[in-house]
N, C-alpha and C. Protein backbone atom coordinates (compact mmCIF):
# COMPACT_ATOMS: atom_id res chain seq x y z
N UNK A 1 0.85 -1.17 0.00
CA UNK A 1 0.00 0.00 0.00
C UNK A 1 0.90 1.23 0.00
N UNK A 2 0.69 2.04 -0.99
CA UNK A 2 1.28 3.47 -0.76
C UNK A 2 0.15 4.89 -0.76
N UNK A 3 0.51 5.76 -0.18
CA UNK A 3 -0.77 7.09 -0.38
C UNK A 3 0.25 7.83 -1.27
N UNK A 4 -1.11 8.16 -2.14
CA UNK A 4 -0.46 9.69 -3.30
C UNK A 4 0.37 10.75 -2.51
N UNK A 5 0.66 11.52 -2.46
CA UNK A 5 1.47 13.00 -2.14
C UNK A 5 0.59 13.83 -2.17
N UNK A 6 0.78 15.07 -2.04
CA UNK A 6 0.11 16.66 -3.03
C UNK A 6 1.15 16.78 -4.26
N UNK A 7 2.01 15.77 -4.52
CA UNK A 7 2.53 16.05 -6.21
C UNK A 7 2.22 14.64 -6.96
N UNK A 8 1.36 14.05 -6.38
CA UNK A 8 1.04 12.71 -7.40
C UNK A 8 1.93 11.47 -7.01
N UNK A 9 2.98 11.72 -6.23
CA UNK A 9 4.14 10.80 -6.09
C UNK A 9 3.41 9.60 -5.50
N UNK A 10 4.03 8.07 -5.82
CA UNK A 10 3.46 7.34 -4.64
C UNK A 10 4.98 6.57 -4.57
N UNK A 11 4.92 6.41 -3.26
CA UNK A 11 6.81 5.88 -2.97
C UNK A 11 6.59 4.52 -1.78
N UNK A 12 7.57 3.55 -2.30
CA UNK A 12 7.57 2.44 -1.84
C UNK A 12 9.09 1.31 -2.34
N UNK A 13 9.30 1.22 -0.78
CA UNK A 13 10.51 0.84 -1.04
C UNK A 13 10.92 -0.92 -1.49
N UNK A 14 9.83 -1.32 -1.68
CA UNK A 14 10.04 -2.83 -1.95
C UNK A 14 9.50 -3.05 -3.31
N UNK A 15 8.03 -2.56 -3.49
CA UNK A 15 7.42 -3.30 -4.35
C UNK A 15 8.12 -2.56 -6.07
N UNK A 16 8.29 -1.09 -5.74
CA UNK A 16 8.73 -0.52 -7.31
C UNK A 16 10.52 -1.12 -7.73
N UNK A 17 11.00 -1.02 -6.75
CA UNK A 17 12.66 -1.44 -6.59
C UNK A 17 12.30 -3.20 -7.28
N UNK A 18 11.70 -3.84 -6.95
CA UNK A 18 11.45 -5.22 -7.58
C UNK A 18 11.17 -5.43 -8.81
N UNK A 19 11.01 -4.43 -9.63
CA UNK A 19 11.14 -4.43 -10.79
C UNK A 19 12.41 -4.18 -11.62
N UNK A 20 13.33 -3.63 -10.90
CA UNK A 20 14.52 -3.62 -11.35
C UNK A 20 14.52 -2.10 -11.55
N UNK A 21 13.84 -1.24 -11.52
CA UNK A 21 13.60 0.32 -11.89
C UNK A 21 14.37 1.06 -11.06
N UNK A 22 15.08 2.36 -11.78
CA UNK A 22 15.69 2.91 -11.08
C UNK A 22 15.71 4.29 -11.43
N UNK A 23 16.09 5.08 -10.74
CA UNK A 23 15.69 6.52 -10.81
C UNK A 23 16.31 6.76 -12.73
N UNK A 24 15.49 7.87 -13.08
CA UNK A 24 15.52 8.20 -14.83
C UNK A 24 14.45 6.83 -15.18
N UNK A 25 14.46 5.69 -15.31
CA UNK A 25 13.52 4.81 -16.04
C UNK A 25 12.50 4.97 -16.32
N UNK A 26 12.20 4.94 -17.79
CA UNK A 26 10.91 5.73 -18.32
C UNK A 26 10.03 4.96 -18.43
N UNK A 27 9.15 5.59 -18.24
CA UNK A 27 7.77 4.52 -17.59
C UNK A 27 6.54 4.90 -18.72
N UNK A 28 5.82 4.09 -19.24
CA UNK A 28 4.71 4.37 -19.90
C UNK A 28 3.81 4.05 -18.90
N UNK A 29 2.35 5.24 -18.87
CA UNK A 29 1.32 4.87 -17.83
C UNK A 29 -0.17 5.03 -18.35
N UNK A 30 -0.62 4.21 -18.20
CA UNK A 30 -2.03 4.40 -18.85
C UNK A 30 -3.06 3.46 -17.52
N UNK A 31 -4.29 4.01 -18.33
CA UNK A 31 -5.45 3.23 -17.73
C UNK A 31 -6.43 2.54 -18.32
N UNK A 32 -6.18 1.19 -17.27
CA UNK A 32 -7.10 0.34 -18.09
C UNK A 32 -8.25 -0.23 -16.94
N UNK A 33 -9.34 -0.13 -17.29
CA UNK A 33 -10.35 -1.06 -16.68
C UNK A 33 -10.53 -0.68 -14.85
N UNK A 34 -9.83 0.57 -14.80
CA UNK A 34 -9.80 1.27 -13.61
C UNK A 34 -8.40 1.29 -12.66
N UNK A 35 -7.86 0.52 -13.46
CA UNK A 35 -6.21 0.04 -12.68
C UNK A 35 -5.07 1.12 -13.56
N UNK A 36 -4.65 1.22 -12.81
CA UNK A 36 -3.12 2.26 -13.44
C UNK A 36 -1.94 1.64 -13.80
N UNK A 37 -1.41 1.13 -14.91
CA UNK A 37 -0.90 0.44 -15.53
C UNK A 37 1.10 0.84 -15.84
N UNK A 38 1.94 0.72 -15.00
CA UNK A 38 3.11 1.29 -15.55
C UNK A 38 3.90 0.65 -16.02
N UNK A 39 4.42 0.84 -17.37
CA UNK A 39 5.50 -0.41 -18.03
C UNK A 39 7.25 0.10 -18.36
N UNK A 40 8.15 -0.36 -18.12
CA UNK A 40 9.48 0.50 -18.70
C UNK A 40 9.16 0.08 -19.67
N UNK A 41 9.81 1.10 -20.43
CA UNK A 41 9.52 2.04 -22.02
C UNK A 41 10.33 3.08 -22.51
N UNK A 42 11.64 2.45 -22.89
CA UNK A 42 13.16 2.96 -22.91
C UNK A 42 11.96 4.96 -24.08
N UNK A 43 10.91 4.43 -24.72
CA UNK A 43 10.29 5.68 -25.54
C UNK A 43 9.83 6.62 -24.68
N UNK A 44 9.35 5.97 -23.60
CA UNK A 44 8.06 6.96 -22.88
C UNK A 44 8.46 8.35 -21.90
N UNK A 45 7.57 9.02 -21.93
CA UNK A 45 8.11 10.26 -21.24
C UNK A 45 7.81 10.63 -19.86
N UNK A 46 7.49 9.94 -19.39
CA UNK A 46 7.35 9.42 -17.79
C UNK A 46 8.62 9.11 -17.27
N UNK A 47 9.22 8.95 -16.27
CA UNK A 47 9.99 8.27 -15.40
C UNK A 47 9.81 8.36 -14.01
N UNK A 48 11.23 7.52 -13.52
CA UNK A 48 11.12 6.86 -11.75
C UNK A 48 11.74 8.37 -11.61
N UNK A 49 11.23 8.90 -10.62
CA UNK A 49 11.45 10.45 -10.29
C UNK A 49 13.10 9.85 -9.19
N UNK A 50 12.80 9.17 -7.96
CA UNK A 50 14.01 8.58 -6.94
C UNK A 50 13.70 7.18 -6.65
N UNK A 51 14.60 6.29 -6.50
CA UNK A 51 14.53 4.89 -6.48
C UNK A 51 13.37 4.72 -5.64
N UNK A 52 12.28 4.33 -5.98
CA UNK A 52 11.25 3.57 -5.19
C UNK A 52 10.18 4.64 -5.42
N UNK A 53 10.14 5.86 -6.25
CA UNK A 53 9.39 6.65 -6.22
C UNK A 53 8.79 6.93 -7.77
N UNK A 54 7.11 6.48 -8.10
CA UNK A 54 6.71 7.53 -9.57
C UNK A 54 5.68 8.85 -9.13
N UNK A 55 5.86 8.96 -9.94
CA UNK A 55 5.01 10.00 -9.99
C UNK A 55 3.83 9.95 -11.34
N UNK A 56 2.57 10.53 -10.44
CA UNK A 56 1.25 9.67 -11.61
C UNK A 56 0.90 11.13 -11.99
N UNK A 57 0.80 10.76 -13.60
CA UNK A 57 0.31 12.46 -14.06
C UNK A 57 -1.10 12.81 -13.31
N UNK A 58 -1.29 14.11 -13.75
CA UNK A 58 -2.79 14.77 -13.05
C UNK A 58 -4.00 14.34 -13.54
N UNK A 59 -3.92 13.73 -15.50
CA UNK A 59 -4.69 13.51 -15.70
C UNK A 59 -5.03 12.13 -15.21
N UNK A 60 -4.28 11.10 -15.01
CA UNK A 60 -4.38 9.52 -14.61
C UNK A 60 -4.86 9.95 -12.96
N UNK A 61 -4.82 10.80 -12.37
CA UNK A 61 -4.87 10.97 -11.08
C UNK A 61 -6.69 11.35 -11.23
N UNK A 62 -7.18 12.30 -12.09
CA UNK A 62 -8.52 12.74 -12.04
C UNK A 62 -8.91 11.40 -12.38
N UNK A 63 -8.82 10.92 -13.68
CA UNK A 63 -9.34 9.60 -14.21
C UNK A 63 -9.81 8.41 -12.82
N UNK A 64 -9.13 8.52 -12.34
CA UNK A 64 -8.66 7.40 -11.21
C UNK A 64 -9.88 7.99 -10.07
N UNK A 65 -9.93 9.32 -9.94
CA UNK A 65 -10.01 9.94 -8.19
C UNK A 65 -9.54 9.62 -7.62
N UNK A 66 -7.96 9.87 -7.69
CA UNK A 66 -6.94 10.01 -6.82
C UNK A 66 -6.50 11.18 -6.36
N UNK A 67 -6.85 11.24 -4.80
CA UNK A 67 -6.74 12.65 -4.44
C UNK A 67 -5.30 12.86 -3.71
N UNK A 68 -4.39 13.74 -3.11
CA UNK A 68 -3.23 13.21 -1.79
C UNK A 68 -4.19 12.54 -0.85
N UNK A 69 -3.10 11.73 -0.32
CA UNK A 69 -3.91 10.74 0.79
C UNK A 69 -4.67 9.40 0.07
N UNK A 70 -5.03 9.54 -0.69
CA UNK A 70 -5.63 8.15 -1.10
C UNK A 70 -4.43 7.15 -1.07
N UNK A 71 -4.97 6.30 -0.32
CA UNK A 71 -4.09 4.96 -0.32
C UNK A 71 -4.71 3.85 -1.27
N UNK A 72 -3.29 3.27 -2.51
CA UNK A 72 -3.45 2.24 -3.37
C UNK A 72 -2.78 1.20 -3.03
N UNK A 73 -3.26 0.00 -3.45
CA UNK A 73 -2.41 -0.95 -3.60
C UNK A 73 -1.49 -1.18 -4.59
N UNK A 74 -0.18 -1.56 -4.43
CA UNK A 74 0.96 -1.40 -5.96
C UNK A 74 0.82 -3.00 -5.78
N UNK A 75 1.24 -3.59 -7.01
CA UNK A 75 1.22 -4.74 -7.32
C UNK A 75 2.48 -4.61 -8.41
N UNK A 76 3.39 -5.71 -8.20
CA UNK A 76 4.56 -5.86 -9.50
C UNK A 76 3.93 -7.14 -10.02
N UNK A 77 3.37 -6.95 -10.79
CA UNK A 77 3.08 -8.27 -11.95
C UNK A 77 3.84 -8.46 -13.28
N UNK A 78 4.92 -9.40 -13.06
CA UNK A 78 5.51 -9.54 -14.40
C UNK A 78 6.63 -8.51 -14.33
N UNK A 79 6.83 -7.76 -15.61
CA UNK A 79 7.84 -6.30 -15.76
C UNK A 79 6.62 -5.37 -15.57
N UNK A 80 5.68 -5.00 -14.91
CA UNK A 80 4.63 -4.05 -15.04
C UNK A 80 4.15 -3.69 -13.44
N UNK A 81 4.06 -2.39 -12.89
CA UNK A 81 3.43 -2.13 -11.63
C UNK A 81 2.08 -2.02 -12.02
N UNK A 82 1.02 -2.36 -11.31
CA UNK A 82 -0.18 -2.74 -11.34
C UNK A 82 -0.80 -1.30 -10.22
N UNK A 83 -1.62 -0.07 -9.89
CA UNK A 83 -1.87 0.55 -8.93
C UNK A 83 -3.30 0.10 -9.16
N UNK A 84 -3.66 0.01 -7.87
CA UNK A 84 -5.44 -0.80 -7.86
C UNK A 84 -6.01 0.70 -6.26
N UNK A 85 -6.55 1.95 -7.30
CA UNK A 85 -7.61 2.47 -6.61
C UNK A 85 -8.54 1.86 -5.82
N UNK A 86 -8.91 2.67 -4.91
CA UNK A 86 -9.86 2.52 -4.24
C UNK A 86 -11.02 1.52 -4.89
N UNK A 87 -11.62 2.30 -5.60
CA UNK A 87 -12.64 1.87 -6.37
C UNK A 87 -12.54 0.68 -7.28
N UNK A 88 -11.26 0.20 -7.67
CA UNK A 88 -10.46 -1.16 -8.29
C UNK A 88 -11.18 -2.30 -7.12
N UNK A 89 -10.13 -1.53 -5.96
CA UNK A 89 -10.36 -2.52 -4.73
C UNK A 89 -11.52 -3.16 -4.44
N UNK A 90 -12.85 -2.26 -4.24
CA UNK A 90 -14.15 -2.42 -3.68
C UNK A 90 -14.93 -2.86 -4.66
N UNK A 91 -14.66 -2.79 -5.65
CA UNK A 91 -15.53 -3.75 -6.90
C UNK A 91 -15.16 -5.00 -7.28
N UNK A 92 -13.67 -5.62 -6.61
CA UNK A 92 -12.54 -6.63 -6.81
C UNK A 92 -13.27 -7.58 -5.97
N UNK A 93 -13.40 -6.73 -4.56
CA UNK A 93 -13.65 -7.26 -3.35
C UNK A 93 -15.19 -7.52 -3.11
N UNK A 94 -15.99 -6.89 -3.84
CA UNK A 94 -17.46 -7.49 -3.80
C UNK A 94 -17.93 -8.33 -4.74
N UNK A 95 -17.11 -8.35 -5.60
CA UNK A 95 -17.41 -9.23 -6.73
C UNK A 95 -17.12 -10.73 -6.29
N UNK A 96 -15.62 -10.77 -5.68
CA UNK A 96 -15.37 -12.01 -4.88
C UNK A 96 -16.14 -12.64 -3.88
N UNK A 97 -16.75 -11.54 -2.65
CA UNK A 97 -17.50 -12.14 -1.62
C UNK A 97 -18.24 -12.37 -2.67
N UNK A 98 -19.41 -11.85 -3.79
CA UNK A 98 -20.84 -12.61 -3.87
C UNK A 98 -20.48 -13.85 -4.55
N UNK A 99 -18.99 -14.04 -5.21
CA UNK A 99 -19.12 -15.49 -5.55
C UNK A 99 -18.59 -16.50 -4.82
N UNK A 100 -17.96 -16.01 -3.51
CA UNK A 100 -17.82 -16.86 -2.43
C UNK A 100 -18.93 -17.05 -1.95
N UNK A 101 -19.68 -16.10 -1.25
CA UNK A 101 -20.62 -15.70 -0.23
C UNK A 101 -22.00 -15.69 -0.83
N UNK A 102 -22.34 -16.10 -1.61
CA UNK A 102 -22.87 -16.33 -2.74
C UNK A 102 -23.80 -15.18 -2.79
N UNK A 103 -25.02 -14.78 -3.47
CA UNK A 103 -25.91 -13.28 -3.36
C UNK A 103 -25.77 -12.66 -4.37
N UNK A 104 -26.18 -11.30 -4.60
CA UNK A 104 -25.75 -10.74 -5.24
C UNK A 104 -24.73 -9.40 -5.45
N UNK A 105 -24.38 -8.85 -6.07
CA UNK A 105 -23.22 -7.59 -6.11
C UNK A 105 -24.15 -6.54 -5.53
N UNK A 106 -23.05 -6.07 -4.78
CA UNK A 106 -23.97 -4.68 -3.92
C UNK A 106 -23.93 -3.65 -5.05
């Protein structure tokens, strides 16, 4: 889990460093399906601002409702950080209980 900044930053010392990323590494970031998607991308014009630290543009931040303080979950899947919003989370997580817990989606 990391929280945004007031500059978009989200910093974490295990999960971004596990990708092998290091400060300058240019990061492509997009959104998909409500998740924030970052890939190295020797092209892209993004990068690791300080080892363990990105920074998420303003527009991926509105897209998202990511405000400072919102706490995400980072995920390293593969060569790719995975950020799972709030709203990722709670639709992840109800979708699972009703097919555990059986019922329907709140």
């Amino acid at each position: 889990m990391a929280a945004i900044d007031c500059n978009g930053r989200l910093s974490d010392a295990t999960v971004i460093p596990s990708l092998g990323w290091v400060a300058g590494t240019r990061l492509d970031i997009r959104v998909s399906g409500g998740l924030v998607l970052l890939t190295a991308d020797p092209q892209a014009v993004f990068r690791v601002t300080r080892p363990g630290q990105v920074r998420l543009p303003a527009t991926v931040r509105h897209w998202c409702g990511l405000v400072p303080g919102t706490r995400v979950l980072l995920v390293a899947d593969a060569e790719r950080l995975v950020v799972h919003p709030p709203a990722a989370l709670h639709a992840m997580i109800t979708a699972f209980h009703t097919a555990v817990l059986g019922g329907e989606a709140a």
